[in-house]
N, C-alpha and C. Protein backbone atom coordinates (compact mmCIF):
# COMPACT_ATOMS: atom_id res chain seq x y z
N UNK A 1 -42.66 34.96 -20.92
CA UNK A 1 -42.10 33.64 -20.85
C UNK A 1 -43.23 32.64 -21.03
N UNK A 2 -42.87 31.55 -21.72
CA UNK A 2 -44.24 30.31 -21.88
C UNK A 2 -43.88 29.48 -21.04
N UNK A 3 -44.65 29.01 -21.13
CA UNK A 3 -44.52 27.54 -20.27
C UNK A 3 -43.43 26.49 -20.63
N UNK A 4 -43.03 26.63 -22.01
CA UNK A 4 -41.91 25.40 -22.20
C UNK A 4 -40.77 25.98 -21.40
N UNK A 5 -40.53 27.68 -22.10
CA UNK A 5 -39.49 28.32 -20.89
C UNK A 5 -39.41 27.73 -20.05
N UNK A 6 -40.62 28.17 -19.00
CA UNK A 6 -40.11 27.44 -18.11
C UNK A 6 -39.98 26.22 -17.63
N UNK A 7 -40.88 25.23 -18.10
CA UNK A 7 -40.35 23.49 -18.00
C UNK A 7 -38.85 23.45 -18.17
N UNK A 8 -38.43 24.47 -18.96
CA UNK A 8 -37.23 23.69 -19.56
C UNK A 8 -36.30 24.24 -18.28
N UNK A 9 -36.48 25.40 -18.20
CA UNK A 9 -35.67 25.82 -17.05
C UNK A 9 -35.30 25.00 -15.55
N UNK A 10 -36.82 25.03 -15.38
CA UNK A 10 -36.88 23.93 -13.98
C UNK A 10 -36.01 22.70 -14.01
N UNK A 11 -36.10 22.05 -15.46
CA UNK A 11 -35.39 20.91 -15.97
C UNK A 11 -34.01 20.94 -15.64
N UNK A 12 -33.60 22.14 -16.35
CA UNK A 12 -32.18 22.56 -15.96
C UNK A 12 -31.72 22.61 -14.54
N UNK A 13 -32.48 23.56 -13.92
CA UNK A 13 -32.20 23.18 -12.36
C UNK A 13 -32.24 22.24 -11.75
N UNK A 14 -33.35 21.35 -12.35
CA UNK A 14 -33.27 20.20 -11.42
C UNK A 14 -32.01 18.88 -11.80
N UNK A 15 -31.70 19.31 -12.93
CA UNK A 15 -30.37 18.63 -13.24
C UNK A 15 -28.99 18.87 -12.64
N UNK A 16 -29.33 20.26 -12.50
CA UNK A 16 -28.20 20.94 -11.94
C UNK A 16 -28.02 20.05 -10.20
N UNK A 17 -29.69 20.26 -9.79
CA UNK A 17 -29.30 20.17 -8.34
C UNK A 17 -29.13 18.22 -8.00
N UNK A 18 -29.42 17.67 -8.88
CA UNK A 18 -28.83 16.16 -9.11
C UNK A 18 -27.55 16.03 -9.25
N UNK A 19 -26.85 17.26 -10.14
CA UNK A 19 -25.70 16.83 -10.36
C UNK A 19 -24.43 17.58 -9.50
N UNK A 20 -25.44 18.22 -8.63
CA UNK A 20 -24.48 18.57 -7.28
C UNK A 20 -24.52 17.90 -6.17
N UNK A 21 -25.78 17.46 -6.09
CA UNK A 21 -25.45 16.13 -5.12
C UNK A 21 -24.86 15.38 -5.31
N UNK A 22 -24.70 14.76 -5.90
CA UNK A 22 -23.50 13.67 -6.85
C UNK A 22 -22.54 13.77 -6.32
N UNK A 23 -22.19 15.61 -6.56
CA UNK A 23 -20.63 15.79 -6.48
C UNK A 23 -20.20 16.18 -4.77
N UNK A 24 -21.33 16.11 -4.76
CA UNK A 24 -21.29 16.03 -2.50
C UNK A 24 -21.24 14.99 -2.17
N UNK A 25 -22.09 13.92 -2.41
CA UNK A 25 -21.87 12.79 -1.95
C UNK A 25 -20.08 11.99 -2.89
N UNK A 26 -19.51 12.38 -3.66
CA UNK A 26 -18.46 12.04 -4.08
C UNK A 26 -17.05 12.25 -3.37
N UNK A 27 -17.72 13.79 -3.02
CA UNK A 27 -16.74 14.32 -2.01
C UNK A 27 -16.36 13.26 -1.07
N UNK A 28 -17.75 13.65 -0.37
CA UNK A 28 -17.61 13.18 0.69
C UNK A 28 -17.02 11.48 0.68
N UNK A 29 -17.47 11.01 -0.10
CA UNK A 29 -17.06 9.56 0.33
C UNK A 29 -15.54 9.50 -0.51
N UNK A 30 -15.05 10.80 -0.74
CA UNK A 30 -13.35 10.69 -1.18
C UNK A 30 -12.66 11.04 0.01
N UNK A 31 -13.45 11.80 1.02
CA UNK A 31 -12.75 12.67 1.91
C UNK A 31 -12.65 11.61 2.77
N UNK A 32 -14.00 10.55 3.18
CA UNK A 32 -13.96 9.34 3.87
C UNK A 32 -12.67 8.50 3.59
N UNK A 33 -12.67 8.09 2.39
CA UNK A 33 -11.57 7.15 1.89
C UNK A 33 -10.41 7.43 2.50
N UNK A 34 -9.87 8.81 2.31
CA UNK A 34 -8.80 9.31 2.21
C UNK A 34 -8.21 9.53 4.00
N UNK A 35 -9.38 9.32 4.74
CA UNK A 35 -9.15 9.37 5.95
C UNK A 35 -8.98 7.77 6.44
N UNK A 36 -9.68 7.04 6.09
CA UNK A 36 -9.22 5.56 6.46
C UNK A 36 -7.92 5.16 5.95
N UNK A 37 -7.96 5.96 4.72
CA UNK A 37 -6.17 4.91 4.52
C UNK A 37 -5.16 5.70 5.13
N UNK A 38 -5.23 6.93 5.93
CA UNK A 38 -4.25 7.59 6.56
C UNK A 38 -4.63 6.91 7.46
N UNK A 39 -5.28 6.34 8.28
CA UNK A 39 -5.67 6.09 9.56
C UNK A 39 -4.64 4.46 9.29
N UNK A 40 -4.99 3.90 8.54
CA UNK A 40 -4.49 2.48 7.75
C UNK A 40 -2.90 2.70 7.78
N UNK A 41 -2.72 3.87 7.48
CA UNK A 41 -0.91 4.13 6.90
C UNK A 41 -0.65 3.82 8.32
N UNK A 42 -1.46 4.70 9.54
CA UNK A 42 -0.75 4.94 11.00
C UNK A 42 -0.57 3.45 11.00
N UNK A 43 -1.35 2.89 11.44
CA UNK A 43 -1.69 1.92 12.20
C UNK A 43 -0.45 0.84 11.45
N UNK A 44 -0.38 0.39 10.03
CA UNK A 44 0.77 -0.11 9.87
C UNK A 44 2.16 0.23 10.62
N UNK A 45 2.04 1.25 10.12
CA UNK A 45 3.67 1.71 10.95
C UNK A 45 4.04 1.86 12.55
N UNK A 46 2.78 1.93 13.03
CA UNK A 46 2.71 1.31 14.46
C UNK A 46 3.56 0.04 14.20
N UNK A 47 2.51 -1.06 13.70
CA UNK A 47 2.93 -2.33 13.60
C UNK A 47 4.08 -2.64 13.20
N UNK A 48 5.19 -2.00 12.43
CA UNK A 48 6.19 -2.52 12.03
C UNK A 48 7.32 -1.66 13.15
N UNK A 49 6.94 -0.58 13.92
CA UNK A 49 7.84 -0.28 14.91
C UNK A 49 7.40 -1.49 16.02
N UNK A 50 6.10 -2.07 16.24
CA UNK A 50 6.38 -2.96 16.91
C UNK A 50 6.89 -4.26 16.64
N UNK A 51 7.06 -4.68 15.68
CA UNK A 51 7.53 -5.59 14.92
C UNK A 51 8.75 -5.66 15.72
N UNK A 52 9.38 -4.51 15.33
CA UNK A 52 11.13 -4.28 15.66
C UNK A 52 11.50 -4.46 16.64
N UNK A 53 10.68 -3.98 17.69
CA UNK A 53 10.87 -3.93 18.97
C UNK A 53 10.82 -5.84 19.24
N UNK A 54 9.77 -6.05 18.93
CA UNK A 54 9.59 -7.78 19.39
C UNK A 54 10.60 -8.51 18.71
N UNK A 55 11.49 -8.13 17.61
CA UNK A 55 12.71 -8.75 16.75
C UNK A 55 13.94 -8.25 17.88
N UNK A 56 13.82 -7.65 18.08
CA UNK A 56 15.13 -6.95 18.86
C UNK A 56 14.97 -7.95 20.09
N UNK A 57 13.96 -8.12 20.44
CA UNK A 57 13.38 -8.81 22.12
C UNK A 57 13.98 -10.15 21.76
N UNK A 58 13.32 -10.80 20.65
CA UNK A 58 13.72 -12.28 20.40
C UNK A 58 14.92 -12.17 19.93
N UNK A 59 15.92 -11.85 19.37
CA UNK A 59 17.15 -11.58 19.05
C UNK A 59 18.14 -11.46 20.47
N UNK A 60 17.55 -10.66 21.53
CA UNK A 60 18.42 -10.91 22.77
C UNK A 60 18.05 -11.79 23.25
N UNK A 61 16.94 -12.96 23.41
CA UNK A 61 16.69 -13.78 24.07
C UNK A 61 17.71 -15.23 23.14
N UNK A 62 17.80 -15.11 21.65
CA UNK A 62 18.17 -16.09 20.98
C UNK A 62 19.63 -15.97 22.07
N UNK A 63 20.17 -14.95 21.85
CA UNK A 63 21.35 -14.75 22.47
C UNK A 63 21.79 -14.85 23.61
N UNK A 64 20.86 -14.59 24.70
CA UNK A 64 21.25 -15.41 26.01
C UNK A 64 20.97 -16.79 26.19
N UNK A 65 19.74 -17.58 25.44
CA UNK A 65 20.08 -19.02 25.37
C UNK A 65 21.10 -19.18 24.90
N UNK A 66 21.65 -18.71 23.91
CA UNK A 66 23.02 -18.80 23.48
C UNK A 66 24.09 -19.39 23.94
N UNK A 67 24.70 -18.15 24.98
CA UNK A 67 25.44 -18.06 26.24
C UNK A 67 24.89 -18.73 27.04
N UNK A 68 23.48 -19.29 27.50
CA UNK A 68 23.76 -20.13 28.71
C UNK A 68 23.73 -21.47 27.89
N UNK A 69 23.50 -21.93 26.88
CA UNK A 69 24.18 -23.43 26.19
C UNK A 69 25.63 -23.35 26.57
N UNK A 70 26.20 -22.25 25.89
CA UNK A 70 27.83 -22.63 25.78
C UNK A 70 28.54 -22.55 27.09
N UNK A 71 27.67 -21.68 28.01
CA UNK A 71 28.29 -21.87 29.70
C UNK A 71 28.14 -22.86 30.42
N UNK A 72 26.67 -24.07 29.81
CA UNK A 72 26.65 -25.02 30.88
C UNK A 72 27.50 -26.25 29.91
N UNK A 73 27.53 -25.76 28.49
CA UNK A 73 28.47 -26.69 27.98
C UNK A 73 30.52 -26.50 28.35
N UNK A 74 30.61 -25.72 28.62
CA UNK A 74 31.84 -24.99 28.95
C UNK A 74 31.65 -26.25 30.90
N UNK A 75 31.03 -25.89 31.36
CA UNK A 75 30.44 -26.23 33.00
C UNK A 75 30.95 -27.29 32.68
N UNK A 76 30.07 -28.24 32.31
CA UNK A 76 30.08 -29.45 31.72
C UNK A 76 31.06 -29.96 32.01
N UNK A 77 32.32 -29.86 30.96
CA UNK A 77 33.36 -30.90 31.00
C UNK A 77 34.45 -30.80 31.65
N UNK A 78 34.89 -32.01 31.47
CA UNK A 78 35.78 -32.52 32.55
C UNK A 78 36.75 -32.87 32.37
N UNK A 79 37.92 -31.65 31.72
CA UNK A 79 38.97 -32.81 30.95
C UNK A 79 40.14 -33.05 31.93
């Protein structure tokens, strides 16, 4: 083997081992991603079951002001 052999070889490897880091650090910051926006998905849908819950809350409250307008308006008069 000469020496270009092996320059060239080393070359190769060392390309190789550049272009596997690459694909580690790619990973990895896909595997990252992919965990924040599941984490992102939860956390929305938390929020919109609480949403509901606080719509449902203000929805019975619209509704007993409701009823007590029309009871003290009912109270009220005097015919």
């Amino acid at each position: 083997m000469t020496w270009e052999i092996l320059m060239g070889l080393l070359t190769l490897l060392t390309a190789l081992a550049g272009l596997a880091k690459t694909i580690t650090n790619n990973t990895r910051a896909l595997t990252e991603i992919r965990c924040t926006v599941s984490a992102l998905n939860d956390t929305v849908l938390q929020q919109r079951r609480d949403l509901g819950a606080i719509r449902e809350q203000l929805q019975n409250l619209i509704l007993r002001v409701h009823d007590l307008e029309r009871e003290m308006g009912e109270g009220g008069r005097h015919d």
